[in-house]
Protein backbone atom coordinates (compact mmCIF):
# COMPACT_ATOMS: atom_id res chain seq x y z
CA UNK A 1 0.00 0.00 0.00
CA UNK A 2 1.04 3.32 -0.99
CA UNK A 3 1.74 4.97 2.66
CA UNK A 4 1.70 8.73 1.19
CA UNK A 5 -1.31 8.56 -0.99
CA UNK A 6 -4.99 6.91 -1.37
CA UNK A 7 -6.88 9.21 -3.91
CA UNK A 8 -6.48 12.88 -4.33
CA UNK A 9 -9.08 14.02 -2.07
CA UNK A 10 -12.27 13.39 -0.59
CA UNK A 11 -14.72 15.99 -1.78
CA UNK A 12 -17.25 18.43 -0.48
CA UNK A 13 -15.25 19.43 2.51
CA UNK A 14 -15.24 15.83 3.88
CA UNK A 15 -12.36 14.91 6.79
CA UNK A 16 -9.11 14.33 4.82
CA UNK A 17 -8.47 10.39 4.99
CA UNK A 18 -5.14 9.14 6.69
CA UNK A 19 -3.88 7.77 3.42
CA UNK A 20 -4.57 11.02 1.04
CA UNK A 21 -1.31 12.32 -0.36
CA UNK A 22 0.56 14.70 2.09
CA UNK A 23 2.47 17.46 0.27
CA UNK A 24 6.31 17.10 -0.54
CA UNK A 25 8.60 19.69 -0.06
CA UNK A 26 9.54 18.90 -3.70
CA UNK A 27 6.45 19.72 -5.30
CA UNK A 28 6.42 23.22 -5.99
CA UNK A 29 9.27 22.42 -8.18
CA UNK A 30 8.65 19.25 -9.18
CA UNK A 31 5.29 20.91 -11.01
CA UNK A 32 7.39 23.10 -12.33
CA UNK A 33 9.79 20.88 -14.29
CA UNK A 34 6.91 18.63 -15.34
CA UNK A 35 5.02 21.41 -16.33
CA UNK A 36 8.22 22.45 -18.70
CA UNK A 37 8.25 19.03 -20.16
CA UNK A 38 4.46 19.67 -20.83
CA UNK A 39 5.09 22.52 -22.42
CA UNK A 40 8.44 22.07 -24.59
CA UNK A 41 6.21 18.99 -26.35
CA UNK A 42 3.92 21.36 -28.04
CA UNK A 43 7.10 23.56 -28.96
CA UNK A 44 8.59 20.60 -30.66
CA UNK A 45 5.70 20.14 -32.51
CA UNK A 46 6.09 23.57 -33.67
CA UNK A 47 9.80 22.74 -34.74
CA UNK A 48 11.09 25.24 -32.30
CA UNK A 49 11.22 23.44 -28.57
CA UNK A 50 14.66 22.49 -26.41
CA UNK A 51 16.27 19.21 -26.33
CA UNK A 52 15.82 19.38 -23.23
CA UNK A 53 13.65 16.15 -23.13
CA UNK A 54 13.84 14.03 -19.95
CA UNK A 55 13.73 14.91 -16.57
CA UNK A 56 15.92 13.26 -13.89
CA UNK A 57 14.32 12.58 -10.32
CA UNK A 58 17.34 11.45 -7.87
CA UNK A 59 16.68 10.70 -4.62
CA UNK A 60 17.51 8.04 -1.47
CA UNK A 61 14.64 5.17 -0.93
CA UNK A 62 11.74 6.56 0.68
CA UNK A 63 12.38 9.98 -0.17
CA UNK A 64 8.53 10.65 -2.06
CA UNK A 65 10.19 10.53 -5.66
CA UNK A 66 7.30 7.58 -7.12
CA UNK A 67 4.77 8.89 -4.63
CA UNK A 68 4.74 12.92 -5.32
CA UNK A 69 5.25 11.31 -9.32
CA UNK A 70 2.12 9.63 -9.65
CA UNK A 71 0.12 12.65 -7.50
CA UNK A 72 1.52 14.86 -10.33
CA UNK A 73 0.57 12.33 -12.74
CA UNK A 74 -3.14 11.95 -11.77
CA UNK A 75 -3.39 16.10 -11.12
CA UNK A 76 -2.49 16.81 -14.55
CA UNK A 77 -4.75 16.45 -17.49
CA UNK A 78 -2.06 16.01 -20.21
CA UNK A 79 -0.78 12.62 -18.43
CA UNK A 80 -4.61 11.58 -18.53
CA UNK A 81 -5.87 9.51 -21.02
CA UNK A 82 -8.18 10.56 -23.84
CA UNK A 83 -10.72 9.73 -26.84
CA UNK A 84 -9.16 10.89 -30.17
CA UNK A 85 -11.17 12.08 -33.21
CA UNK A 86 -11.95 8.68 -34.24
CA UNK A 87 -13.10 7.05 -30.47
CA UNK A 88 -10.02 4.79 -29.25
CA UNK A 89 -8.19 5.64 -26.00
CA UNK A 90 -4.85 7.19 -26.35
CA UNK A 91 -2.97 7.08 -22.91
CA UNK A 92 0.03 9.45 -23.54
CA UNK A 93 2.11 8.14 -20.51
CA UNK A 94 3.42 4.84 -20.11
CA UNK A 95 5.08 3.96 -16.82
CA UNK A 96 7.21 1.23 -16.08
CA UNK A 97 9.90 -0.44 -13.55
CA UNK A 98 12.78 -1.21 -14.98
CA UNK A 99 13.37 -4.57 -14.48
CA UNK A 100 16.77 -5.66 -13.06
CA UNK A 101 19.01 -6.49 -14.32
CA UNK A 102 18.38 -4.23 -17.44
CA UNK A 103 20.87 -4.05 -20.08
CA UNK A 104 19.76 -2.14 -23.10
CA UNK A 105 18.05 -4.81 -24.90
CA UNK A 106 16.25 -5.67 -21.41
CA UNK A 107 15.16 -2.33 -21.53
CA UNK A 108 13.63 -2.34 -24.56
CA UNK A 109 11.96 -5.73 -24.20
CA UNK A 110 10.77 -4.31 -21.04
CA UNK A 111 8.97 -1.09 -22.50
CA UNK A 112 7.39 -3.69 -25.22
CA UNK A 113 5.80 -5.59 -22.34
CA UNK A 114 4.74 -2.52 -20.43
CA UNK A 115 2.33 -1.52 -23.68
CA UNK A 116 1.55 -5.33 -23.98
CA UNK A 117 3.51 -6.09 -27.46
CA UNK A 118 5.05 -9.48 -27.89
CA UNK A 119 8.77 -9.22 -28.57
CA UNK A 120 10.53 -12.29 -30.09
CA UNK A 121 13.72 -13.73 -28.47
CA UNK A 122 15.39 -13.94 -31.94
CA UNK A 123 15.14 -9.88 -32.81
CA UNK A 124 18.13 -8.03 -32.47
CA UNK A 125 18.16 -5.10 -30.54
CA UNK A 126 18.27 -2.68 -33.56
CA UNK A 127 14.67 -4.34 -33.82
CA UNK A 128 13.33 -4.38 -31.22
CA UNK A 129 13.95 0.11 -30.55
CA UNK A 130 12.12 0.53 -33.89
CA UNK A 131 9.64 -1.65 -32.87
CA UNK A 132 9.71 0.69 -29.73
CA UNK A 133 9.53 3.60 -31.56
CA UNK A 134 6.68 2.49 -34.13
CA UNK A 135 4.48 1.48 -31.04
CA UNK A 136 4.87 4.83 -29.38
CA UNK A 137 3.70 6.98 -32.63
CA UNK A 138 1.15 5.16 -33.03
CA UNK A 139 -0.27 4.57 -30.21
CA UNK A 140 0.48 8.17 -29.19
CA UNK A 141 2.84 7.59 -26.10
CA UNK A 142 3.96 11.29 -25.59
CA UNK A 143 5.80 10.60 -22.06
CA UNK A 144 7.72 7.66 -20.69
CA UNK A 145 8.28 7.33 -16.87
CA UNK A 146 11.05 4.53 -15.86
CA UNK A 147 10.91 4.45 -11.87
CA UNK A 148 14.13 2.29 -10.45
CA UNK A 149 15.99 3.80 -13.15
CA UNK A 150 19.02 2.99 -11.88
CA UNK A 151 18.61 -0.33 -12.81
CA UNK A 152 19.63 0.41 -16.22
CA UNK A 153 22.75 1.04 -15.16
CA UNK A 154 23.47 -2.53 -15.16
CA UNK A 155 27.13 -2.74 -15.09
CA UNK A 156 29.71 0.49 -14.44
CA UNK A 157 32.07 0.57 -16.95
CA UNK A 158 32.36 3.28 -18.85
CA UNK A 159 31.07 1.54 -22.10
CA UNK A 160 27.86 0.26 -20.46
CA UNK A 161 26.92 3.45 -19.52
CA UNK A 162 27.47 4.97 -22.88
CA UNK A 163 25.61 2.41 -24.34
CA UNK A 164 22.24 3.36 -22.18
CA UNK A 165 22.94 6.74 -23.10
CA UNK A 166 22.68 6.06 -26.91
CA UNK A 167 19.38 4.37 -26.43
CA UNK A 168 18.26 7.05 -24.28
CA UNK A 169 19.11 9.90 -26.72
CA UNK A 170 17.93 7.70 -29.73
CA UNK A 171 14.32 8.00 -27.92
CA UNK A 172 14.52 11.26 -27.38
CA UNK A 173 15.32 11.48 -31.36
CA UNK A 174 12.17 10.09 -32.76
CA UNK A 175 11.72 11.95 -36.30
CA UNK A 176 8.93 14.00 -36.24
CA UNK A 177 7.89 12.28 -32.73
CA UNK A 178 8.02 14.70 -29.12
CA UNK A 179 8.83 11.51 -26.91
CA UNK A 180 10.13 13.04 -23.65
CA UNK A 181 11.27 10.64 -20.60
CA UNK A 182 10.95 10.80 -16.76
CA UNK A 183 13.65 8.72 -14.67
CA UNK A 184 13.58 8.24 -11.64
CA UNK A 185 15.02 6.43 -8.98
CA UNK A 186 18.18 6.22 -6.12
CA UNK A 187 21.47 8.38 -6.32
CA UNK A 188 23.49 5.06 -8.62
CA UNK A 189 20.74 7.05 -11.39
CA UNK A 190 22.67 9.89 -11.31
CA UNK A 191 25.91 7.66 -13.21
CA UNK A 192 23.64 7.68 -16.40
CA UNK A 193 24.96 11.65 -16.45
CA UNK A 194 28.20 10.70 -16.73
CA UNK A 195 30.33 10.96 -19.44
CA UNK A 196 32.88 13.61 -21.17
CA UNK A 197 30.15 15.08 -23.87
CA UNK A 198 27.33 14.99 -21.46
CA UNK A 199 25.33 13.61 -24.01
CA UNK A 200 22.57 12.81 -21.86
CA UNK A 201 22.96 15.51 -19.06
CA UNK A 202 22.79 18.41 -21.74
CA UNK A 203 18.97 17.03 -22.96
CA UNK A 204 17.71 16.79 -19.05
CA UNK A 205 16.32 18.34 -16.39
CA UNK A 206 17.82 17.46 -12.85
CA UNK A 207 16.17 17.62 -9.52
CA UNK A 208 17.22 15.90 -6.33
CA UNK A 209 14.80 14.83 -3.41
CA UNK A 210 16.98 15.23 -0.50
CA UNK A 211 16.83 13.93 2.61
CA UNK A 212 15.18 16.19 5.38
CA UNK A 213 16.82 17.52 8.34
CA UNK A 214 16.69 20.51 11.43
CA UNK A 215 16.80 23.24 10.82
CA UNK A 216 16.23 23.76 7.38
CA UNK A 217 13.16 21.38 7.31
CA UNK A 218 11.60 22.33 10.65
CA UNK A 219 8.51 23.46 9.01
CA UNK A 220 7.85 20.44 7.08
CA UNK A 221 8.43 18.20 9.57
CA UNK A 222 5.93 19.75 11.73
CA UNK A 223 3.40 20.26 9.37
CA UNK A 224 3.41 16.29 8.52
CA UNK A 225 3.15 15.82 12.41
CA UNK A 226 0.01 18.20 12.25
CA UNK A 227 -1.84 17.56 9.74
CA UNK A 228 -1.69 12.92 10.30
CA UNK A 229 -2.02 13.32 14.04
CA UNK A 230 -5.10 16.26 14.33
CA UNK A 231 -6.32 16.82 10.70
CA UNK A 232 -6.14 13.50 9.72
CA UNK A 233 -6.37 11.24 12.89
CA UNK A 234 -8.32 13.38 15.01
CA UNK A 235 -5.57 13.30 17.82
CA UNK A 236 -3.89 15.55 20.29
CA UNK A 237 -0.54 16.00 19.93
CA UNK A 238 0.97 17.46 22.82
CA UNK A 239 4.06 20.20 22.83
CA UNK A 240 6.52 17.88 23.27
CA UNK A 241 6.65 16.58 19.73
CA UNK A 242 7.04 20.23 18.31
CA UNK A 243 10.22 20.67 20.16
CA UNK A 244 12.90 20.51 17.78
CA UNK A 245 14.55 17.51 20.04
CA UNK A 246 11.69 15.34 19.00
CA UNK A 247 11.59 17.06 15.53
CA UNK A 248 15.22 16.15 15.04
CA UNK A 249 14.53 12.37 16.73
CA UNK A 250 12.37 11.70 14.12
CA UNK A 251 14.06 12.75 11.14
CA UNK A 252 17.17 11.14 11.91
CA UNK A 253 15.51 7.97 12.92
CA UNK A 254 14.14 7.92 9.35
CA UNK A 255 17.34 8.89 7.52
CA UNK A 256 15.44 12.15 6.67
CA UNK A 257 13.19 10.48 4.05
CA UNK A 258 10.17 11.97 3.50
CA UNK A 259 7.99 9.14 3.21
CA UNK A 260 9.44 7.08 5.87
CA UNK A 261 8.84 10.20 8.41
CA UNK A 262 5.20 10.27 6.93
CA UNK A 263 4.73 6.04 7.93
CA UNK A 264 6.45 6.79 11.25
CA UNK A 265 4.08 9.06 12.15
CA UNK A 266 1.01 7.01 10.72
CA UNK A 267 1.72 4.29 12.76
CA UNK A 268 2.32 6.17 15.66
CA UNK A 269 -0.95 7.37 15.42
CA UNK A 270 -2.60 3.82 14.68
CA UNK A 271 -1.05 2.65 17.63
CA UNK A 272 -2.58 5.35 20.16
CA UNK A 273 -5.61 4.40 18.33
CA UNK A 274 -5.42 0.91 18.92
CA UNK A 275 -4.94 1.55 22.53
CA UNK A 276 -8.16 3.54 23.03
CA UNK A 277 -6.31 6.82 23.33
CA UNK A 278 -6.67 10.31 22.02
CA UNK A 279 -3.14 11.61 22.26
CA UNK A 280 -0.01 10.13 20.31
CA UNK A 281 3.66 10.42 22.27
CA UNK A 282 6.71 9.34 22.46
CA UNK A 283 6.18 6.03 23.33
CA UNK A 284 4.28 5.06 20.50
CA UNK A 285 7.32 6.35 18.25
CA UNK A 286 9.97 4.67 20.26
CA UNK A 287 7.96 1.26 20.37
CA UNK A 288 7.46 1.21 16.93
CA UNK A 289 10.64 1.98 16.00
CA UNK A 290 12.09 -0.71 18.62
CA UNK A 291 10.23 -2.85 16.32
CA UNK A 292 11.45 -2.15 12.85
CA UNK A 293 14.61 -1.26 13.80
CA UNK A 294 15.31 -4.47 16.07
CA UNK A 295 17.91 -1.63 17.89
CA UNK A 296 19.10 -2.41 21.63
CA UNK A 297 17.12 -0.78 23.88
CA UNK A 298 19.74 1.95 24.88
CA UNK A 299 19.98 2.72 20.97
CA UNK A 300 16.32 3.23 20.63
CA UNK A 301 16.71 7.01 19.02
CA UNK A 302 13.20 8.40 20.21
CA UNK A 303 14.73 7.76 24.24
CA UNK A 304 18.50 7.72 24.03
CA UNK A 305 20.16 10.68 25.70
CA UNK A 306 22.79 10.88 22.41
CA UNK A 307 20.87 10.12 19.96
CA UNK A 308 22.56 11.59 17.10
CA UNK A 309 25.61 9.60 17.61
CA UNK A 310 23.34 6.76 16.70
CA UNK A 311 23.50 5.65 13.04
CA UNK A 312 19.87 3.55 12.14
CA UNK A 313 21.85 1.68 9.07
CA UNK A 314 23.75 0.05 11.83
CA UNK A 315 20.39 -0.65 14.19
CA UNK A 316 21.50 -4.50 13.88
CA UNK A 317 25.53 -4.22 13.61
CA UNK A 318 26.07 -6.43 16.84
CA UNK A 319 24.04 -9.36 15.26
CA UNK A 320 26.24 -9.35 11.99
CA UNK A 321 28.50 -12.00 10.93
CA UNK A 322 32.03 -10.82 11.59
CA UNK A 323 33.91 -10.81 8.39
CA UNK A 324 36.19 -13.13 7.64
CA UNK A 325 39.57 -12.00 7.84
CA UNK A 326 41.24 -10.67 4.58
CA UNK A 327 37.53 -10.66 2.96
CA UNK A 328 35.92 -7.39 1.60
């Protein structure tokens, strides 16, 4: 289940549900960029618009990227699909996962599957992109989101990545065509950039979801806390959770992703409510977190006294197998 988002909203003034998407701090800009791809397709139609064609979303697990994506997705009518002039459906987006591991004929195959087109285990790769390329025209595939992205980064040598790169500029070359792309997925994405001509990097937007923290973030911290636990839940929450000690608790204990903040507090607040209560505290943070952390209890970060010197990758270090000695 999507933690950040159940529907867009609830109509005629009704109570907000738990699940209904909770605003990113990346989405002012996020629109933005989106709305420039929106826009720069009708320019290419009129011969003049930027090859600037795909948009890069880079960001840690959990940080909203898929999540504030499809909100934007379902908000805006040009991502909708419609009736053309002779009564079929055209859905202009397609959105996939890039399967892993993806090399560039995986990729392809994978994009064929996605708009439900056999592809033959005997075509060459040559064949199967102008397949690719046929299917979008005509079926009027506009925009192409890949979410785990990074997957097609299947191996790190400089060759492999320049070989994505072609395939990635080749769709973004369609004669007489306006495909533009949407990656997204973790930082490893960001290696699909590389290279000395920038062939890629020059045709993109970039924007990075990064990871929340005090006291830049305060703000949007506190306004997830308010609007799960009253608008949402219908709970108190008491002063102690606005203090930035408890502020600062709970973004580190979530590595300062967005959307794992937004499930902390979510089950916080089922818990109290599965206890009968009306307030959410502490408690209900630290015992949750006790329980998908599996930390000791003296490294539980919502009660320890030095709690930044606590690092939640490590939550489980002491049950590790030691390395053996000379390994890597």
């Amino acid at each position: 289940m999507d933690t950040m988002t159940i529907g867009l909203d609830n109509g005629g003034g009704k109570k907000p549900d738990v699940y209904d998407y909770i605003e990113n701090p990346g989405d002012k800009m996020l629109t933005e960029m989106l709305r420039e791809l929106i826009d720069n397709v009708e320019l290419c139609r009129s011969g003049i618009g930027s090859r600037r064609r795909a948009l890069f979303l880079v960001g840690g697990s959990g940080t909203g990227k898929s999540t504030a994506l499809k909100h934007h997705f379902r908000l805006m009518p040009e991502f909708q699909p419609r009736v053309n002039e002779y009564g079929e459906e055209v859905r202009p987006l397609l959105s996939l996962e890039a399967p892993k591991p993806c090399g560039t004929k995986d990729f392809a195959v994978a994009i064929l599957d996605a708009i439900g087109v056999p592809s033959k285990a005997r075509q060459t790769e040559a064949e199967l992109y102008a397949t690719v390329k046929t299917q979008f025209r005509e079926r009027g595939i506009i925009y192409l989101h890949v979410d785990e992205a990074q997957h097609l980064r299947r191996h790190s040598s400089s060759q492999a990545i320049l070989d994505v790169q072609d395939r990635i500029k080749s769709l973004m070359q369609i004669a007489d065509w306006p495909l533009h792309m949407i990656f997204s997925g973790v930082p490893d994405l960001a290696d699909l950039l590389k290279g000395g001509d920038a062939q890629v990097k020059n045709r993109s937007l970039i924007m990075r979801f990064v990871p929340l923290s005090l006291p830049n973030n305060r703000a949007d911290v506190q306004r997830v806390l308010t609007d799960i636990v009253e608008t949402r839940c219908g709970l108190v929450l008491p002063d102690e959770l606005l203090t930035d000690d408890f502020l600062g608790r709970l973004c580190w204990a979530n590595s300062g992703s967005f959307g794992e903040i937004v499930t902390a507090v979510q089950g916080a607040c089922f818990l109290a409510m599965s206890k009968g209560k009306d307030t959410v505290d502490r408690r209900a943070f630290a015992f949750n977190y006790s329980r998908t952390s599996g930390c000791l209890p003296n490294d539980n970060i919502y009660t320890a006294a030095r709690w930044s010197e606590i690092d939640p990758a490590y939550s489980v270090a002491d049950l590790w197998t030691p390395a053996k000695k000379g390994s890597k």
